[in-house]
Every structure is written in C-alpha cells, then in structure tokens.
Protein backbone atom coordinates (compact mmCIF):
# COMPACT_ATOMS: atom_id res chain seq x y z
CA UNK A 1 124.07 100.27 154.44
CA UNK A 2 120.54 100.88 153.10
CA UNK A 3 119.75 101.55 149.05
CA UNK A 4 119.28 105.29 149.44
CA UNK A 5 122.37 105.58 151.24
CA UNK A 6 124.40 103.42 148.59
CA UNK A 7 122.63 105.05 145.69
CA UNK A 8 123.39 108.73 147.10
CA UNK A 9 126.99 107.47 147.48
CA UNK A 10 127.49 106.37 144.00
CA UNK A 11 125.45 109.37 142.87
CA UNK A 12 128.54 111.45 145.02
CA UNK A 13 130.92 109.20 143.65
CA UNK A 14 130.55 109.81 139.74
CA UNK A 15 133.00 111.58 138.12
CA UNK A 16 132.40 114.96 136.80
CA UNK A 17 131.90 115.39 133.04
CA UNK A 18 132.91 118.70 132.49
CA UNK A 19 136.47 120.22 133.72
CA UNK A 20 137.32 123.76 134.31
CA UNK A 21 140.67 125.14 133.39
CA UNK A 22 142.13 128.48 134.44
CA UNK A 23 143.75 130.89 132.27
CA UNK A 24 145.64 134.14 132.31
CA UNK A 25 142.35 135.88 131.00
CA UNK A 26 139.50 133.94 132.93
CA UNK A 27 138.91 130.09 132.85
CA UNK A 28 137.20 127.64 129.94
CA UNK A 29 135.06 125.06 130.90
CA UNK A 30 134.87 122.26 128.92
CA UNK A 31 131.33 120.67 128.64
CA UNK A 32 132.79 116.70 128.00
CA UNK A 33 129.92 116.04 126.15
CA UNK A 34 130.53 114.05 123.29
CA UNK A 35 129.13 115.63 119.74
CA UNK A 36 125.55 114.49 118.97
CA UNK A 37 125.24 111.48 115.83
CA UNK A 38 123.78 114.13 113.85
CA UNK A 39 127.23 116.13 114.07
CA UNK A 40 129.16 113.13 113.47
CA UNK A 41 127.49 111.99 110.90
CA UNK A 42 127.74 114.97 109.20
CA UNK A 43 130.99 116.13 109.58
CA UNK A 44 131.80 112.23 108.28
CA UNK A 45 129.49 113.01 105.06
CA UNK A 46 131.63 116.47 104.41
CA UNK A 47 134.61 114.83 104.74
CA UNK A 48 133.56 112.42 102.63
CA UNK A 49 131.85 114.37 99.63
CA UNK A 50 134.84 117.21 100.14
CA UNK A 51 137.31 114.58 99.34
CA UNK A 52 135.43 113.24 96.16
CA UNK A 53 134.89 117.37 94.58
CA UNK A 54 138.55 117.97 95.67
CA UNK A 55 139.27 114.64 93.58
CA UNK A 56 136.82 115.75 90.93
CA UNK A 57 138.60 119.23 90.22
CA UNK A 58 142.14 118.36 90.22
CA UNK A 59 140.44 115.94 87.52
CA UNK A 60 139.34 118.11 85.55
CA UNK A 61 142.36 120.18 85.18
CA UNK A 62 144.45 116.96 84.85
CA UNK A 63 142.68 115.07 82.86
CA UNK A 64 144.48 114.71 79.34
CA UNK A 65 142.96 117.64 76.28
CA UNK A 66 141.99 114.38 74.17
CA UNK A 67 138.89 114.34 76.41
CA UNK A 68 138.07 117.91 75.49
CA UNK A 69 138.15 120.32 72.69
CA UNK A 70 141.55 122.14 73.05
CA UNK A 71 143.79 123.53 75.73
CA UNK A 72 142.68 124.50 79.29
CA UNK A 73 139.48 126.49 78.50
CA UNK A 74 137.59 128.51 80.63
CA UNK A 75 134.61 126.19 81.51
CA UNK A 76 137.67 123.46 82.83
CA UNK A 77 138.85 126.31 85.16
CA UNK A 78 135.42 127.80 85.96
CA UNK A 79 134.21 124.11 87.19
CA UNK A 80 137.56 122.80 88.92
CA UNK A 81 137.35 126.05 90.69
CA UNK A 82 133.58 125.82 91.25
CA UNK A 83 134.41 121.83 92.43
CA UNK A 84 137.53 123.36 94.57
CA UNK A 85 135.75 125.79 96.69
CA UNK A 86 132.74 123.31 97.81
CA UNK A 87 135.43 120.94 98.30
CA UNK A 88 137.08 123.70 100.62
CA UNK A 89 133.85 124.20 102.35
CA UNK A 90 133.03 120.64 102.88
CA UNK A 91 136.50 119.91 104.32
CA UNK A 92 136.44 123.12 106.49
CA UNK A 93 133.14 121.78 108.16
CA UNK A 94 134.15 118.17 108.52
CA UNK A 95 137.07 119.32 109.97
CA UNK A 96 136.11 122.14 112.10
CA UNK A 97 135.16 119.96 115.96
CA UNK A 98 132.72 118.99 118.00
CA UNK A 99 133.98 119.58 121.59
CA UNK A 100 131.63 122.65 122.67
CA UNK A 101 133.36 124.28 125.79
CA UNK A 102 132.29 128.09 127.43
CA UNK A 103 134.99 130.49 127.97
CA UNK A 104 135.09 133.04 130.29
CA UNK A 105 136.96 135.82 129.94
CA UNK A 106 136.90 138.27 133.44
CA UNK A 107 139.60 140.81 131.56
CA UNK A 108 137.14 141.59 128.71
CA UNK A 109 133.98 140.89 130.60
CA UNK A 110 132.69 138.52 127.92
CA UNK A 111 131.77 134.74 127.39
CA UNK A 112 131.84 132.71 124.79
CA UNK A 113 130.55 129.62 123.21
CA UNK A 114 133.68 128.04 121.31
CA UNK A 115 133.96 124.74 119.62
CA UNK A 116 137.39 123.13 119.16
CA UNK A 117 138.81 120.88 116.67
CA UNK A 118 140.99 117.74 117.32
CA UNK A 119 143.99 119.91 117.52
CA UNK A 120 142.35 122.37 119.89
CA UNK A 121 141.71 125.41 117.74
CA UNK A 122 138.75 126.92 118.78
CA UNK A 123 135.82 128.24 116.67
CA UNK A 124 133.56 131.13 118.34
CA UNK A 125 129.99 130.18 118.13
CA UNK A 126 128.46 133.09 120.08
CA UNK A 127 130.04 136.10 122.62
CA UNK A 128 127.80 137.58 125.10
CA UNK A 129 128.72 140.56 127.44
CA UNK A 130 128.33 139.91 131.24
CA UNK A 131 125.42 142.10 131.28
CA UNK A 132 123.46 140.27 129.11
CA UNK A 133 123.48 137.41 131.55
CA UNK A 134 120.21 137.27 133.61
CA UNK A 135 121.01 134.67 135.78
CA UNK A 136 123.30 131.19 136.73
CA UNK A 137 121.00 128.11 137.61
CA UNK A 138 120.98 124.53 138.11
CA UNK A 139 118.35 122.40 136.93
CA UNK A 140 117.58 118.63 136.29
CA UNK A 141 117.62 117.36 132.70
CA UNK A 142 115.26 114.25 132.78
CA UNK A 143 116.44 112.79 129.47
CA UNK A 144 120.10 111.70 131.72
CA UNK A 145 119.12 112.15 134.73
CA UNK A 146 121.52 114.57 135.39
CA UNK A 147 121.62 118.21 136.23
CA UNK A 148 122.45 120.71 134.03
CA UNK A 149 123.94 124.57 134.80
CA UNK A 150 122.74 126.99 132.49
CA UNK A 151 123.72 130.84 131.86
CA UNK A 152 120.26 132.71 131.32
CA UNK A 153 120.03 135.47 128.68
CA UNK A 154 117.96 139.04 130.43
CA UNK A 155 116.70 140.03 126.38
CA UNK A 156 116.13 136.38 124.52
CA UNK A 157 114.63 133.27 125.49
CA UNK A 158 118.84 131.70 124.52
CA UNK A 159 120.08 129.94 127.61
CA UNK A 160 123.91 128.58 127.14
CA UNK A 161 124.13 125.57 129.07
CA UNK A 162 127.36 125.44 131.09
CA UNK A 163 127.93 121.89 132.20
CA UNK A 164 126.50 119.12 133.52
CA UNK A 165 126.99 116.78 136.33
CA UNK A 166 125.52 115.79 139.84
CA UNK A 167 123.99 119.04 142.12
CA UNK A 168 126.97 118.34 144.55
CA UNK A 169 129.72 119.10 141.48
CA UNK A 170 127.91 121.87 139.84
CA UNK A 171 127.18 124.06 143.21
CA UNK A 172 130.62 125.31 143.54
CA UNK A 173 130.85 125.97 139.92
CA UNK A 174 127.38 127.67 139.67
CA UNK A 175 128.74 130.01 142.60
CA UNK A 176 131.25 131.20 141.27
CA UNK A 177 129.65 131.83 137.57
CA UNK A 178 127.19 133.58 139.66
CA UNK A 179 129.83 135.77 141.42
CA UNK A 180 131.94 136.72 138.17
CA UNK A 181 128.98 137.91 136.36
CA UNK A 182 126.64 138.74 138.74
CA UNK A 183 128.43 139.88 141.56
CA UNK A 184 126.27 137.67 143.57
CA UNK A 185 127.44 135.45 146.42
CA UNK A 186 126.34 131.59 146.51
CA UNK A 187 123.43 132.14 148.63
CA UNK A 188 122.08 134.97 146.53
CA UNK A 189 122.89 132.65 143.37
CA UNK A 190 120.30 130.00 144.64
C-alpha cells in the first residue's frame, strides 16, 4: 500500500461531522460543529453576571428597611426590577445553545437556520424561502482542511453553510439539497 492510497483511505474512512435526520415535515441537519470560544465564553460570562443581578435584586427587596429610609419605596422596586430584567436577559442568552443545525422544511418550502439549547429547543436564526436559494455547492475550507457545503443566496452576498465533511460524504447530501430546492438532479448540481 503506497501513502496516497493510505491517506485517501483514511481520508474515506473519517467519520462524518454532521448527521441528517428525517422528519414528518422535511429533514434537519445538524452541523456537529462545536460553538466557537467566543460563544462559550460568552454565554459563560452571561451566566455568570445574570446570576450576580438576579442575586443583586432579590437583595434589594430583601434586604432589611434599617438599610434604607422606610418601607419598600419606589427606587427599591424600580432597581430590583431594573437588576431583574438584565438578569433575565443575561440568563436567556447564556442559556439559549450553541448547536447551529439547518432545517428543511419541503411542506412549507422554507429553510431555516436554528440553534438549539442543551435540551433541544430550537431558536430560529434566519428562514429563507426555496426561491431565494441560488445554488447548493461544495467547496474546500483551507483553515480544516475540510470541505464545506454551502446554500447560496440569488439577492445577498449571505451563504448558509450546510455541513462539512470529506467530498465523498457531502456529494450525496449536496444532491439532494440541490434537488429539493432546485429541482436539479446531481449532475446538474455540480
């Protein structure tokens, strides 16, 4: 066995990061990309700060009147409430996900961008009709070495990318993008 054969079988041989999963109303597929540090890192901050205002404004309305002038006054409410909605905020973000995924749905003719949180409720990023799709292609990321398939917009320069993987494990996937919202065959696709 040579090096270029060995290399193009373990290039064959890697698993697939992304997974597609029908559904009654089209299919998802989920990217497996991990969230960026930047997301991480901020979600961890939000959770962080959104825990210390949600601290700081049941505080304020529990802390004893011998700190303060008199009975609950308006400026105690106005700030615990003030602290309780950025704490709300904060907490929404830091808990909202970071697994991106693309859903297709055939029965409204749509797709869209979703994130999902741990427990797997998804948040819509973006929703594009199939007929603002220009075209489904494949091409090579050099940052991972790695191919990626991206959705084309015809009217913006936004391009949703789809999944990535090796050529070999995106080609069957890229066909039949290509078919549902193109009405192209795989040949035409390419």
């Amino acid at each position: 066995m040579t090096d270029a054969t060995a290399e193009l079988g373990t290039q064959m041989a890697k698993p697939s990061t992304f997974e597609v999963e029908n559904v009654f109303w089209g299919y998802k597929i989920r990217t497996g990309r991990g969230p960026s540090f930047g997301v991480a890192f901020g979600q961890a901050a939000s959770f962080f700060f959104g825990v210390c205002l949600l601290t700081a404004s049941i505080g304020i309305l529990a802390l004893p009147t011998l700190f303060f002038d008199g009975p609950l006054g308006v400026m105690r409410i106005g700030s615990a409430t003030l602290f309780g909605a950025a704490s709300a905020y904060l907490l929404w973000f830091a808990s909202r996900g970071s697994r991106p995924e693309v859903h297709v749905d055939t029965s409204l003719g749509e797709i869209r961008e979703v994130i999902c949180n741990r427990a797997g409720r998804p948040t819509t990023v973006g929703s594009y009709g199939f007929d603002t799709i220009g075209g489904v292609l494949v091409e090579e990321d050099m940052a991972t070495g790695l191919s990626r398939l991206v959705m084309q917009s015809h009217n913006s320069s936004h391009n949703v990318i789809v999944a990535e993987g090796t050529d070999a494990q995106l080609m069957s996937l890229r066909d039949q993008l290509a078919h549902d919202l193109l009405g192209q065959t795989g040949a035409q696709a390419a």
